[in-house]
PDB file of N, CA and C in Angstrom:
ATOM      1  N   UNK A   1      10.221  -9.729  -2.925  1.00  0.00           N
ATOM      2  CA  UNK A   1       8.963  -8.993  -2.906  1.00  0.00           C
ATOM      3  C   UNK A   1       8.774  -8.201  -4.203  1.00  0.00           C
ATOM      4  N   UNK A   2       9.719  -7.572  -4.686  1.00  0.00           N
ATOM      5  CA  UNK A   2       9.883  -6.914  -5.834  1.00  0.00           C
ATOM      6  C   UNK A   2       8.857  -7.557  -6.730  1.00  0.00           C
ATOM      7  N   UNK A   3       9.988  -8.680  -7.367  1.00  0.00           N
ATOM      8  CA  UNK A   3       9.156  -9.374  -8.696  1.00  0.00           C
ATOM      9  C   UNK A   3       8.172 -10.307  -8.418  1.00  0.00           C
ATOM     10  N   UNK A   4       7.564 -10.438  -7.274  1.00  0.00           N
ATOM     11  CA  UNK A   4       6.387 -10.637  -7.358  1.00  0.00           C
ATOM     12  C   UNK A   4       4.903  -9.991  -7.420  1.00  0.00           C
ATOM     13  N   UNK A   5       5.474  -8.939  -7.011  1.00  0.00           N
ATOM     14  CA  UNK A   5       4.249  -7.670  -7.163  1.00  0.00           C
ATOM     15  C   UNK A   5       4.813  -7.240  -8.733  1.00  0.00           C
ATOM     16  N   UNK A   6       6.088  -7.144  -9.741  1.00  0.00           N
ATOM     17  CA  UNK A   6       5.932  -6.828 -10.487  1.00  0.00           C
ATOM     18  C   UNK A   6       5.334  -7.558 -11.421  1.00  0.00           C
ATOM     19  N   UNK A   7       5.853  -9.007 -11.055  1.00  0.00           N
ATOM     20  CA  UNK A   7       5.332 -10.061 -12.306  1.00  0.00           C
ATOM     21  C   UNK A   7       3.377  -9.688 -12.112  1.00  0.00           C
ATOM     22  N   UNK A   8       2.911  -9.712 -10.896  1.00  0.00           N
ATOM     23  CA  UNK A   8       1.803  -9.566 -10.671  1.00  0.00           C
ATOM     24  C   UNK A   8       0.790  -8.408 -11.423  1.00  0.00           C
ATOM     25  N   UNK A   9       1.527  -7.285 -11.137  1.00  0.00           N
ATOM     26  CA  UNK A   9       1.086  -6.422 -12.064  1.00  0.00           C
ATOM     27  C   UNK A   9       1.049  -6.571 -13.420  1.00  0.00           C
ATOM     28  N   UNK A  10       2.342  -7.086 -14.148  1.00  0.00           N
ATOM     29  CA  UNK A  10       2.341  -7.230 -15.441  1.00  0.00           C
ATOM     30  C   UNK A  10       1.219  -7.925 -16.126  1.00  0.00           C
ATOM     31  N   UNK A  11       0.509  -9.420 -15.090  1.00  0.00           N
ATOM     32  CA  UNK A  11      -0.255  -9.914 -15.112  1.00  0.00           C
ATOM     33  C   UNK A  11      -1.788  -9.543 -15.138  1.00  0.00           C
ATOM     34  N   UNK A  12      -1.843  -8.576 -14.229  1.00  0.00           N
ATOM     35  CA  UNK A  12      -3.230  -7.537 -14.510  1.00  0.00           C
ATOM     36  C   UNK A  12      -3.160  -6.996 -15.773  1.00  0.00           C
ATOM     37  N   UNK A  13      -2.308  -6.939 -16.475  1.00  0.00           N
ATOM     38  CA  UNK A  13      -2.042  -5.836 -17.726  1.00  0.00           C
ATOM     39  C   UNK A  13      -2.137  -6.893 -19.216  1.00  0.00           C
ATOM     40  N   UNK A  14      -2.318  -8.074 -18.451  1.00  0.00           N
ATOM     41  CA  UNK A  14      -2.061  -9.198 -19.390  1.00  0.00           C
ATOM     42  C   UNK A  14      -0.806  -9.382 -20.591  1.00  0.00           C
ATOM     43  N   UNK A  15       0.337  -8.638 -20.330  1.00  0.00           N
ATOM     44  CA  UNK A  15       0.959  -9.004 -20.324  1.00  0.00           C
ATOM     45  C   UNK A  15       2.405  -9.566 -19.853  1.00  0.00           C
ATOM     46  N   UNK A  16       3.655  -9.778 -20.245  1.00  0.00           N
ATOM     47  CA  UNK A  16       4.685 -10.822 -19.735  1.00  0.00           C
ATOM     48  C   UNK A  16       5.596  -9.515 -19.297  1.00  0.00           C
ATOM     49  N   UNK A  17       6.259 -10.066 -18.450  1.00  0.00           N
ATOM     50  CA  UNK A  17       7.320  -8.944 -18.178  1.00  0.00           C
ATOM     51  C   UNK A  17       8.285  -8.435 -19.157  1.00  0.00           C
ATOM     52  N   UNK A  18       9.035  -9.330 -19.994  1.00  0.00           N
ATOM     53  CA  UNK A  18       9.746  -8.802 -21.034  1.00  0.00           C
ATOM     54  C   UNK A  18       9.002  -7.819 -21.924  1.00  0.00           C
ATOM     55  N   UNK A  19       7.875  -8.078 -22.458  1.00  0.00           N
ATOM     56  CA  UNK A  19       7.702  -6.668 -23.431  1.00  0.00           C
ATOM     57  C   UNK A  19       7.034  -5.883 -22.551  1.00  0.00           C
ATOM     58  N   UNK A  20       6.827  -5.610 -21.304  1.00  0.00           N
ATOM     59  CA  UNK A  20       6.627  -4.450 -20.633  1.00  0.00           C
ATOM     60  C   UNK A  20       7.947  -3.419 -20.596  1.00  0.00           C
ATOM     61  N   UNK A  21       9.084  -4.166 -19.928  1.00  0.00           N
ATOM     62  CA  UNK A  21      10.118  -3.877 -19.753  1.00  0.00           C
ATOM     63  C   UNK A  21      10.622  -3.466 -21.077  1.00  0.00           C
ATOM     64  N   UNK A  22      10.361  -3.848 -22.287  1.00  0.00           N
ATOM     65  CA  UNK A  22      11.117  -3.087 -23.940  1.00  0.00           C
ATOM     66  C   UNK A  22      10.266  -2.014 -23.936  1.00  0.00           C
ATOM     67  N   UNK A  23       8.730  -2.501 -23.483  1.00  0.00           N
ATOM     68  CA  UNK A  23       8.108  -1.116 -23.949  1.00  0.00           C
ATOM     69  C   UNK A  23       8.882   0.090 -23.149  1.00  0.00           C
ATOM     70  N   UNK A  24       9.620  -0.031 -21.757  1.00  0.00           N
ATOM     71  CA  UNK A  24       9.793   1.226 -21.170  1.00  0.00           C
ATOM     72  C   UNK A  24      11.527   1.062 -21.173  1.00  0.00           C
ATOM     73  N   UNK A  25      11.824   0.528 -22.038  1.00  0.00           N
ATOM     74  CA  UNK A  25      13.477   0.645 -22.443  1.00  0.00           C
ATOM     75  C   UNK A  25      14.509   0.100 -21.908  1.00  0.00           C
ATOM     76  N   UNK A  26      13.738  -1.061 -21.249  1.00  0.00           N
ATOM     77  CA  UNK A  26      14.744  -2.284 -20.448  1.00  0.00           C
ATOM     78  C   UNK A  26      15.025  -3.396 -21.121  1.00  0.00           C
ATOM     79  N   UNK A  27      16.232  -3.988 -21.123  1.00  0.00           N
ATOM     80  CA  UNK A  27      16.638  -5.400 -21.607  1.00  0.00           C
ATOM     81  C   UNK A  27      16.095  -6.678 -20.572  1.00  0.00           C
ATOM     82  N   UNK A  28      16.520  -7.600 -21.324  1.00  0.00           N
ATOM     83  CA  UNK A  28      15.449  -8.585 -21.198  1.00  0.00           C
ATOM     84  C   UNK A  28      16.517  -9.215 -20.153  1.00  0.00           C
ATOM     85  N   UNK A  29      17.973  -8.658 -20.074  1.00  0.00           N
ATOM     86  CA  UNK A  29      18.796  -9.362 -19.064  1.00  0.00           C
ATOM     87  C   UNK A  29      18.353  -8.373 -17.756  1.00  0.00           C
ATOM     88  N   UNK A  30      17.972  -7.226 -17.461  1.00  0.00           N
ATOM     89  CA  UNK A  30      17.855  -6.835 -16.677  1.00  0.00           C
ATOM     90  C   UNK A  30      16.217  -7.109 -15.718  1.00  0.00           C
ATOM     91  N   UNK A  31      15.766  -8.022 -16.530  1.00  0.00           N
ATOM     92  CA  UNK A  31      14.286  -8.432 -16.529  1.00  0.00           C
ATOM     93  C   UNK A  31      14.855 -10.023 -15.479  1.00  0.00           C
ATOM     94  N   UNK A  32      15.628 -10.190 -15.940  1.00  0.00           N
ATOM     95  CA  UNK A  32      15.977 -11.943 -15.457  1.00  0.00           C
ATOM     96  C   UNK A  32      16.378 -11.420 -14.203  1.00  0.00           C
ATOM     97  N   UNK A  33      17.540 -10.418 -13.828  1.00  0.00           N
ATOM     98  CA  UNK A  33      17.944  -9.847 -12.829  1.00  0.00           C
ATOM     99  C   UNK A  33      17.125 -10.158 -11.816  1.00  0.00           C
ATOM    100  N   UNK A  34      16.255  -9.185 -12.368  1.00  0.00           N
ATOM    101  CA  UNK A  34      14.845  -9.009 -11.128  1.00  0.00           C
ATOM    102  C   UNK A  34      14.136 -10.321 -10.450  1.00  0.00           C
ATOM    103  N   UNK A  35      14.320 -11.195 -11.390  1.00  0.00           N
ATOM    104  CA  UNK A  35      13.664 -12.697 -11.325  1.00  0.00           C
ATOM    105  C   UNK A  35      14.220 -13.346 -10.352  1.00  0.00           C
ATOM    106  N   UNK A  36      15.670 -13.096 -10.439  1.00  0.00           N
ATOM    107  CA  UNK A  36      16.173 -13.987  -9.319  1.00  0.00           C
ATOM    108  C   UNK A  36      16.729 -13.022  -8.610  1.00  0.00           C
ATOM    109  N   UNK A  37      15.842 -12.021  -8.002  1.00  0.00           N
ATOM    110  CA  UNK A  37      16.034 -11.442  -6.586  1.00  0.00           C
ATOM    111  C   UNK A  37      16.660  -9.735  -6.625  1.00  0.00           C
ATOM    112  N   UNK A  38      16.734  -9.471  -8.074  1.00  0.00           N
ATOM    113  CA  UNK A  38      17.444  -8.010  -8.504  1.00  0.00           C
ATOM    114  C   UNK A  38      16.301  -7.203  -7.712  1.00  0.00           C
ATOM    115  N   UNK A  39      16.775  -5.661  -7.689  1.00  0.00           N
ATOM    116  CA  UNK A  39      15.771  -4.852  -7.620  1.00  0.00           C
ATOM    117  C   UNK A  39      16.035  -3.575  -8.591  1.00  0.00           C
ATOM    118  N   UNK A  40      15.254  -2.799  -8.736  1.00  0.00           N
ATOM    119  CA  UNK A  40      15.953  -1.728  -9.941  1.00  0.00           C
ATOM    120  C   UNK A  40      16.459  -0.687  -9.239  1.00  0.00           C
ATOM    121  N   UNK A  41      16.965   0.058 -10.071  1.00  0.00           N
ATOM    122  CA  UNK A  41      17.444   1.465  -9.609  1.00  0.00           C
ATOM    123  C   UNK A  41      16.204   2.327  -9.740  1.00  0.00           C
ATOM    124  N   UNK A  42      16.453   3.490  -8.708  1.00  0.00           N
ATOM    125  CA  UNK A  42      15.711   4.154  -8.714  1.00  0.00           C
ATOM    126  C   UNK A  42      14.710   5.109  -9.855  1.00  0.00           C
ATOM    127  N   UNK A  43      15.841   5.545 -10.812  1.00  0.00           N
ATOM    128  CA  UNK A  43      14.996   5.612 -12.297  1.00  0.00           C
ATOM    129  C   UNK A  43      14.052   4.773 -12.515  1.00  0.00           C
ATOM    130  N   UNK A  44      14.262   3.567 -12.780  1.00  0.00           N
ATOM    131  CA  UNK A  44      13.406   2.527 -13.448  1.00  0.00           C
ATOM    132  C   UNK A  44      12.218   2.489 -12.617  1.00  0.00           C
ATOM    133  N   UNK A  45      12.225   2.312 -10.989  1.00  0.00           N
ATOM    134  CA  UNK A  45      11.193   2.234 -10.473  1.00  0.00           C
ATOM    135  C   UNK A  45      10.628   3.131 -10.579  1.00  0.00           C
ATOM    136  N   UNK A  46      11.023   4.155 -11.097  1.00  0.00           N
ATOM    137  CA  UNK A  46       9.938   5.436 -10.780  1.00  0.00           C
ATOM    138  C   UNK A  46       9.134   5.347 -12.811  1.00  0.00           C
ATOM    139  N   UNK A  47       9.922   4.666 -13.425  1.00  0.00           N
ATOM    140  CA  UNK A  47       9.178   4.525 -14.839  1.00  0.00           C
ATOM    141  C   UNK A  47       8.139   3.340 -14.710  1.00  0.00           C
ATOM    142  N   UNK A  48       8.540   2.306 -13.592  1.00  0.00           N
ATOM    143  CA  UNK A  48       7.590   1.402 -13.598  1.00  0.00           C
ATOM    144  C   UNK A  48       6.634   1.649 -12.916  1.00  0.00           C
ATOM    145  N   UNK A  49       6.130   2.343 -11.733  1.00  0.00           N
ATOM    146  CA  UNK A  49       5.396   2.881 -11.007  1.00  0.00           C
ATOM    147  C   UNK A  49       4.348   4.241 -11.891  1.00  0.00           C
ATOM    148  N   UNK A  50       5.174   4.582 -12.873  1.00  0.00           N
ATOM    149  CA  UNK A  50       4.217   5.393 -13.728  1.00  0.00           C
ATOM    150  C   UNK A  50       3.667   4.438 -14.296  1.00  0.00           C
ATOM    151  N   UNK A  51       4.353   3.610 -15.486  1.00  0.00           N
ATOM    152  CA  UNK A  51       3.624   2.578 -16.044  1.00  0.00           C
ATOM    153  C   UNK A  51       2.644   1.805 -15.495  1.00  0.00           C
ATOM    154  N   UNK A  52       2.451   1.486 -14.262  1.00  0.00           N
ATOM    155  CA  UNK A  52       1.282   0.864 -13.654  1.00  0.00           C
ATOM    156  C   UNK A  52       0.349   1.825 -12.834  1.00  0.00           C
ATOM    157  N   UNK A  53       0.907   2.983 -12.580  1.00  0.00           N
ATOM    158  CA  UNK A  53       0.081   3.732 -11.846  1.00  0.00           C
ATOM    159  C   UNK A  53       0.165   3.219 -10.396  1.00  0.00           C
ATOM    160  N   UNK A  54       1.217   2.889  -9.964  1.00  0.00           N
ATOM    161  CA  UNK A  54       1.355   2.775  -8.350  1.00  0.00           C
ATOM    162  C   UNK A  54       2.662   3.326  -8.047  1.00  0.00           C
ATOM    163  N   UNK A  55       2.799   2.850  -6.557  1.00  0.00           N
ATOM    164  CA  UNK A  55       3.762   4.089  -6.120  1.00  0.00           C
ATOM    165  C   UNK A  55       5.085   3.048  -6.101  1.00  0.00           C
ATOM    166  N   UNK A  56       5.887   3.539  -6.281  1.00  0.00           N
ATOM    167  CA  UNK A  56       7.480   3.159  -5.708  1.00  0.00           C
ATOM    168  C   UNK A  56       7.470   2.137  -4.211  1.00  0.00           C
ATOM    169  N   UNK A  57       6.657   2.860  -3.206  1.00  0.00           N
ATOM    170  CA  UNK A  57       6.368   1.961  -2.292  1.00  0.00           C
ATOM    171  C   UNK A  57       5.708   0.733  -1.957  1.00  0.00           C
ATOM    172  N   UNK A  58       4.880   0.895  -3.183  1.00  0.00           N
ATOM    173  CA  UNK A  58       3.830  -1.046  -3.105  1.00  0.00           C
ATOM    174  C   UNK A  58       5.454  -1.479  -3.674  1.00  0.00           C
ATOM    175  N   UNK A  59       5.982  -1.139  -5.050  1.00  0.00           N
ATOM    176  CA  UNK A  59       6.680  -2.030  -5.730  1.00  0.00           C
ATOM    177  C   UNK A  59       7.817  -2.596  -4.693  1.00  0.00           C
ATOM    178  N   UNK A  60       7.914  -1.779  -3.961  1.00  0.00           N
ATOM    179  CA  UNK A  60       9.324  -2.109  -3.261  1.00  0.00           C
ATOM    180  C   UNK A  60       8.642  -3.287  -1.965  1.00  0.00           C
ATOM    181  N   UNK A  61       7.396  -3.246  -1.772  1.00  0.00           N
ATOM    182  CA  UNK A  61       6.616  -4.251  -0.440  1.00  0.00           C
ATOM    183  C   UNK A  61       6.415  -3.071   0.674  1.00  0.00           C
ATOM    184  N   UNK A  62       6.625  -1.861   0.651  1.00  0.00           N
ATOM    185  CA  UNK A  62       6.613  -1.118   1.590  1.00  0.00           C
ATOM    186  C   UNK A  62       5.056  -0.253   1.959  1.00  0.00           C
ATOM    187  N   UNK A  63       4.119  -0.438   0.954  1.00  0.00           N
ATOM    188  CA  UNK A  63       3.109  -0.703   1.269  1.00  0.00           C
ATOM    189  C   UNK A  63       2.231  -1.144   0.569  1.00  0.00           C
ATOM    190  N   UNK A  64       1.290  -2.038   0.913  1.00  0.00           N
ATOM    191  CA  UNK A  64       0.035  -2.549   0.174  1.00  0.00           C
ATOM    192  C   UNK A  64      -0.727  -2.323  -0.546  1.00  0.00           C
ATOM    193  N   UNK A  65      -0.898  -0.781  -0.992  1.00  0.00           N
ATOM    194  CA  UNK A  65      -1.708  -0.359  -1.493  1.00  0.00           C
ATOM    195  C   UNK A  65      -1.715  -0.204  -3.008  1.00  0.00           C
ATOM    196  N   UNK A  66      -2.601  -0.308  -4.151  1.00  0.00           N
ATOM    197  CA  UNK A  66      -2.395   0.176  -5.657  1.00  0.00           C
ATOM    198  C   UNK A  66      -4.384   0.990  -5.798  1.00  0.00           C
ATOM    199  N   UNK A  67      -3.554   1.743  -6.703  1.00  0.00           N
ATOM    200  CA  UNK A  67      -5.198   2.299  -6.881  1.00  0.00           C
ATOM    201  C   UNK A  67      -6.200   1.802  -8.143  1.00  0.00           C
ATOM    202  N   UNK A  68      -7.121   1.411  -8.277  1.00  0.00           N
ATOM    203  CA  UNK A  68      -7.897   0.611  -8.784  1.00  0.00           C
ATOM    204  C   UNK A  68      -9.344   1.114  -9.113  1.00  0.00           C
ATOM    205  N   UNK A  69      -9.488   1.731 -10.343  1.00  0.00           N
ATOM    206  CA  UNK A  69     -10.784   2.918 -10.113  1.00  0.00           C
ATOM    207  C   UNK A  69     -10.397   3.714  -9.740  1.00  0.00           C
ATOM    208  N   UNK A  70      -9.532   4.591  -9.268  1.00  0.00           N
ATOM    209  CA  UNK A  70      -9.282   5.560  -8.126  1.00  0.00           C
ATOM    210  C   UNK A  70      -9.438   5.378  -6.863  1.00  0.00           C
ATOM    211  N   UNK A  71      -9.594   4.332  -6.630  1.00  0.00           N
ATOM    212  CA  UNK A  71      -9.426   3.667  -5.137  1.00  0.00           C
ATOM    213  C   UNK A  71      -7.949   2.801  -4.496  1.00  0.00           C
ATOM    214  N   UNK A  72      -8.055   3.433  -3.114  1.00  0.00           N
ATOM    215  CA  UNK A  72      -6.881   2.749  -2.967  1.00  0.00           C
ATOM    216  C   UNK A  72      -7.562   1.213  -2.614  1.00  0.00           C
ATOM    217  N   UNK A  73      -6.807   0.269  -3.013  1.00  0.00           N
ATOM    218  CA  UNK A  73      -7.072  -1.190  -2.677  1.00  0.00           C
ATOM    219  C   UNK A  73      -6.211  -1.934  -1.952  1.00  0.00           C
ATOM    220  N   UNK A  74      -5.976  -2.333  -0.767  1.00  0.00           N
ATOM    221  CA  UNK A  74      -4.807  -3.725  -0.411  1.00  0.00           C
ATOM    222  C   UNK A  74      -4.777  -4.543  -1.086  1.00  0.00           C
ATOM    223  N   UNK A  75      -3.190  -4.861  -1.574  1.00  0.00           N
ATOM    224  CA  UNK A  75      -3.207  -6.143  -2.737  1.00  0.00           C
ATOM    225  C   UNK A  75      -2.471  -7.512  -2.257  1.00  0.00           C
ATOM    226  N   UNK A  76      -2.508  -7.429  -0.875  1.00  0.00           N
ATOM    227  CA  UNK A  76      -1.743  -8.653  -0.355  1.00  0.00           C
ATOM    228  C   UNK A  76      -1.976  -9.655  -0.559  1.00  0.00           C
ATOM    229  N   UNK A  77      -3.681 -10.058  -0.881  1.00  0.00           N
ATOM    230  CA  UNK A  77      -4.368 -11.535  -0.794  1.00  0.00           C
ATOM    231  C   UNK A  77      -4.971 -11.131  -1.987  1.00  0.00           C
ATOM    232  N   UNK A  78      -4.677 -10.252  -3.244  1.00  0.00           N
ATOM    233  CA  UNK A  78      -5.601 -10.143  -4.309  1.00  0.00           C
ATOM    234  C   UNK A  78      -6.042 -11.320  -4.924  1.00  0.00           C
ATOM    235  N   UNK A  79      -6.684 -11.543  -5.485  1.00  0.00           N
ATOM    236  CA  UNK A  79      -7.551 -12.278  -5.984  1.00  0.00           C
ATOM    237  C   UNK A  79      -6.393 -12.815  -7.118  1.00  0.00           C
ATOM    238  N   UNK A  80      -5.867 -12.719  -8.277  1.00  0.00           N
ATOM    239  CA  UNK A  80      -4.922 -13.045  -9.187  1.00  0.00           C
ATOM    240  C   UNK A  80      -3.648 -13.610  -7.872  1.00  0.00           C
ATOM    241  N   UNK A  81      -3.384 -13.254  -6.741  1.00  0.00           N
ATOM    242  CA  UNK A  81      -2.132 -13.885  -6.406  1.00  0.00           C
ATOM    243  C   UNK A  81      -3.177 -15.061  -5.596  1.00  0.00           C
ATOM    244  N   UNK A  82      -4.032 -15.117  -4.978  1.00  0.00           N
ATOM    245  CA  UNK A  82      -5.107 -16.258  -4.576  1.00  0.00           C
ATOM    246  C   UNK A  82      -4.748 -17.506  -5.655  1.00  0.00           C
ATOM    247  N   UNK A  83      -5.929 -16.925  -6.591  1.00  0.00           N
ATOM    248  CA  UNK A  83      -5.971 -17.127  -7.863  1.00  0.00           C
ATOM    249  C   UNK A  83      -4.092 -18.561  -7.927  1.00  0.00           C
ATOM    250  N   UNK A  84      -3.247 -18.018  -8.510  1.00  0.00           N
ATOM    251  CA  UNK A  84      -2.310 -18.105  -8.739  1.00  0.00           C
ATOM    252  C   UNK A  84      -1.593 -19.354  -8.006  1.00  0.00           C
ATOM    253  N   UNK A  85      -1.884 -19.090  -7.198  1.00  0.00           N
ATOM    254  CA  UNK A  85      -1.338 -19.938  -5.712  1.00  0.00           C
ATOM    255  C   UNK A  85      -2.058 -21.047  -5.620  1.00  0.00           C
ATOM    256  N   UNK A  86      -3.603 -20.701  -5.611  1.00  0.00           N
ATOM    257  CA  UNK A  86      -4.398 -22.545  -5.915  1.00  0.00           C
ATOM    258  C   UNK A  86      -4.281 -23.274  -6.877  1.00  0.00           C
ATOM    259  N   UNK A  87      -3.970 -22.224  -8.050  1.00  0.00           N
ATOM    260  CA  UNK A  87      -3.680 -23.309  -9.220  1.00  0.00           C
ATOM    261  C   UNK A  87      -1.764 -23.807  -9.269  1.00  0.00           C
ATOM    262  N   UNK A  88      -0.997 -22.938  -8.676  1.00  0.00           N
ATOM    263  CA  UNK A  88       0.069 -24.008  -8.390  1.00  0.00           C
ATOM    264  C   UNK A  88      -0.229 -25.393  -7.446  1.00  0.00           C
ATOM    265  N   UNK A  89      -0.700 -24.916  -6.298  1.00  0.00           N
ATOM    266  CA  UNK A  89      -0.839 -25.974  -5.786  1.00  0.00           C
ATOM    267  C   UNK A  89      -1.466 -27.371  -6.015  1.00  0.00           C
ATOM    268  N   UNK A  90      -2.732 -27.082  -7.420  1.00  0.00           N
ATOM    269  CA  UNK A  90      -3.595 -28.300  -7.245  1.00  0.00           C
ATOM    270  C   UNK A  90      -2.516 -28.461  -8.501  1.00  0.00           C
ATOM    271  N   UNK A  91      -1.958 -28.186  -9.512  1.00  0.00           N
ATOM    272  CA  UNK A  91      -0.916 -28.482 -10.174  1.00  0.00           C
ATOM    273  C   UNK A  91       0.075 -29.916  -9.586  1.00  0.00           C
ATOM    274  N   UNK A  92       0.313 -30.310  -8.465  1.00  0.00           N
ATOM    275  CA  UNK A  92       1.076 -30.401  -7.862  1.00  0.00           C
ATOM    276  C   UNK A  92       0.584 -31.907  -7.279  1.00  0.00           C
ATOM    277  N   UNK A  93      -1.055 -32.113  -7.331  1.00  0.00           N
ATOM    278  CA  UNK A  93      -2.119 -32.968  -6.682  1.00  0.00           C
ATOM    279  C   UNK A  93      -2.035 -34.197  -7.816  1.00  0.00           C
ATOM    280  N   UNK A  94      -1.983 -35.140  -7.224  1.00  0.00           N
ATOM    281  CA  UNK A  94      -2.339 -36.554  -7.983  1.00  0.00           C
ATOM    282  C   UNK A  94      -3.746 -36.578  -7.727  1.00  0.00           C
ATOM    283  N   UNK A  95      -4.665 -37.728  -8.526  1.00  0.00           N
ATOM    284  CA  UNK A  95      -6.274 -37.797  -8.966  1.00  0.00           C
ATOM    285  C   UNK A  95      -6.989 -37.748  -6.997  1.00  0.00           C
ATOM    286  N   UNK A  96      -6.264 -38.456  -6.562  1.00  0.00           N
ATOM    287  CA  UNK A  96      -7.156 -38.478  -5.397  1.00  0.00           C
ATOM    288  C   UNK A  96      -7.023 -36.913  -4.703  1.00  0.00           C
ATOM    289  N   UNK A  97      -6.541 -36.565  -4.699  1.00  0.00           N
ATOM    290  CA  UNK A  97      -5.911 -34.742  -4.075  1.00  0.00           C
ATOM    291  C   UNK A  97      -7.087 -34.179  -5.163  1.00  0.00           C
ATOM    292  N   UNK A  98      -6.979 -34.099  -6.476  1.00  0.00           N
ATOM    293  CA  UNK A  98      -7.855 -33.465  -7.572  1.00  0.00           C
ATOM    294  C   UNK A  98      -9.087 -33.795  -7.010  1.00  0.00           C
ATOM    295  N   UNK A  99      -9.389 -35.224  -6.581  1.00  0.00           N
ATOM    296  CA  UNK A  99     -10.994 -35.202  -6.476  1.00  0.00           C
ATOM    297  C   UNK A  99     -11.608 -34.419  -5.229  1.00  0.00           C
ATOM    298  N   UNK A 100     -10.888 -34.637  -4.348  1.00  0.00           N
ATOM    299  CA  UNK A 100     -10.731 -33.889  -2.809  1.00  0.00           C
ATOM    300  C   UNK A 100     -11.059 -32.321  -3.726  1.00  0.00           C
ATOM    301  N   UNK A 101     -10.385 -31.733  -3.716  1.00  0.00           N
ATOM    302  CA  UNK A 101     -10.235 -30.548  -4.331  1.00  0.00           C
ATOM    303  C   UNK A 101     -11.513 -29.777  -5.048  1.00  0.00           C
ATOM    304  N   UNK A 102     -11.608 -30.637  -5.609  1.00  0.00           N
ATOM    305  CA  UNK A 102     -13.141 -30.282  -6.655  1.00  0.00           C
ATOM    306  C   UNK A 102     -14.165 -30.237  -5.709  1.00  0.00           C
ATOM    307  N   UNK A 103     -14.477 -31.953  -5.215  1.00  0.00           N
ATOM    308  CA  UNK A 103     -15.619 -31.855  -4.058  1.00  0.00           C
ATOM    309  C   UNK A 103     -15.519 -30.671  -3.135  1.00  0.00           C
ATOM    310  N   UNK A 104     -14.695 -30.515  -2.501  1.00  0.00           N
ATOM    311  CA  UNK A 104     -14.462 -29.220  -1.429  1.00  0.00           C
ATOM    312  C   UNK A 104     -14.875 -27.839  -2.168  1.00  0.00           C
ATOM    313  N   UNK A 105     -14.448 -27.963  -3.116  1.00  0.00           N
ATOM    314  CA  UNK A 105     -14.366 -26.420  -4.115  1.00  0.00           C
ATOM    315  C   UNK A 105     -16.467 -26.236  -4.595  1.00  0.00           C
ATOM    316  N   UNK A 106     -17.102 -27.109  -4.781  1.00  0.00           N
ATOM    317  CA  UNK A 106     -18.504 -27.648  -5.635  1.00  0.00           C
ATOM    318  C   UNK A 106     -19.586 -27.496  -3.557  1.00  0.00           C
ATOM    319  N   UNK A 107     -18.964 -27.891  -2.572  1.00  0.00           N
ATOM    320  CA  UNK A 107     -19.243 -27.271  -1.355  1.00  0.00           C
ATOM    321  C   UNK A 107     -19.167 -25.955  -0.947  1.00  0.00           C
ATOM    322  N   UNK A 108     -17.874 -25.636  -1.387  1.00  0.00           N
ATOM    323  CA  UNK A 108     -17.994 -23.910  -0.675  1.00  0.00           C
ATOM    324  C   UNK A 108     -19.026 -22.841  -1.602  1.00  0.00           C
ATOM    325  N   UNK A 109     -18.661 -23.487  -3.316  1.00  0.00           N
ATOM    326  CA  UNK A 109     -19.204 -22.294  -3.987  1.00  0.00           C
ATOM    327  C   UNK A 109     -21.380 -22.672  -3.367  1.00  0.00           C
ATOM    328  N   UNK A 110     -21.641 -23.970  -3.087  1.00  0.00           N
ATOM    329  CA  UNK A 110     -23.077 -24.277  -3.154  1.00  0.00           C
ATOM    330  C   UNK A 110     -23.353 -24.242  -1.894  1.00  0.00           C
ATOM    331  N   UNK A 111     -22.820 -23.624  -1.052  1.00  0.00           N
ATOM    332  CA  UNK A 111     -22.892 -23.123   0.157  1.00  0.00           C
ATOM    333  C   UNK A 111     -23.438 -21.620   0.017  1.00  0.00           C
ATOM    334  N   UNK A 112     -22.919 -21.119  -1.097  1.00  0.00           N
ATOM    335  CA  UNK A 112     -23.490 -19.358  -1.293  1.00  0.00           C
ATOM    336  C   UNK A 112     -22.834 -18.209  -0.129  1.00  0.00           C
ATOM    337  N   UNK A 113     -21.786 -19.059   0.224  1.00  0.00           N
ATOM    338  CA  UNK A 113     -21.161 -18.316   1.272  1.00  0.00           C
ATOM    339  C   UNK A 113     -19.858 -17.527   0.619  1.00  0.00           C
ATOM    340  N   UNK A 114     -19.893 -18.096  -0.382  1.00  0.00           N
ATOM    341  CA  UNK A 114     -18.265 -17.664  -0.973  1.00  0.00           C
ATOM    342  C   UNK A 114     -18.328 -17.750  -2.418  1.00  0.00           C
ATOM    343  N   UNK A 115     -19.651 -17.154  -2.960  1.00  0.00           N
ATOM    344  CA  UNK A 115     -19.439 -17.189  -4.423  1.00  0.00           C
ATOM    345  C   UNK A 115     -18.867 -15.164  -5.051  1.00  0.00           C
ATOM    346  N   UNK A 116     -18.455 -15.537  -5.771  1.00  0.00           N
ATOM    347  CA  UNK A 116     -17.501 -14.172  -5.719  1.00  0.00           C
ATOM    348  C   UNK A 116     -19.387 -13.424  -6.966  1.00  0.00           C
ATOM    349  N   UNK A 117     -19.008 -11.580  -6.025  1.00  0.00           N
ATOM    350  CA  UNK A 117     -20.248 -11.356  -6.205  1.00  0.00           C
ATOM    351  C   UNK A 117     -19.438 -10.489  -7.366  1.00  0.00           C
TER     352      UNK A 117
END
């Protein structure tokens, strides 16, 4: 749960986790850590939670929330991990899956039911 809300964030910020992590005085081995399942110590989370402006508790999965405008927002189904997830998957699609995909996708948006406002 960790590094996916962190990679996620880093991603709002447009950038990669490694030079987030130099910018706030972490090595790039302690970056891999996290990747395959590390979590930080409590220092760090509390430098990374400044750095993004959320709490210790989204980072850890313990709750949903990040503030956005000054609003709190649920980030469970955000739009970038949506986002993220359809394009692995059609990644993954041979031409007939791709065409499926498109047609379905060229329906929902001309439906006007689901065009993002």
């Amino acid at each position: 749960m960790f590094w996916k809300r962190f990679y996620n964030l880093c991603l709002r910020c447009g950038k990669r986790p490694n030079p987030i992590g130099k910018e706030i005085g972490l090595s790039s081995g302690i970056i891999s850590k996290w990747k395959n399942g590390g979590i930080p110590n409590g220092e760090t989370l509390m430098k990374l939670a400044k750095y993004f402006d959320v709490s210790v508790d989204y980072l850890l999965g313990l709750s949903p929330y990040i503030k956005i405008n000054g609003d709190l927002v649920a980030m469970e189904n955000s739009d970038l991990e949506l986002k993220n997830q359809i394009s692995e998957n059609i990644s993954k699609l041979n031409n007939e899956g791709l065409t499926k995909v498109a047609e379905y996708s060229k329906d929902l948006v001309d439906s006007h039911n689901y065009e993002q406002q």
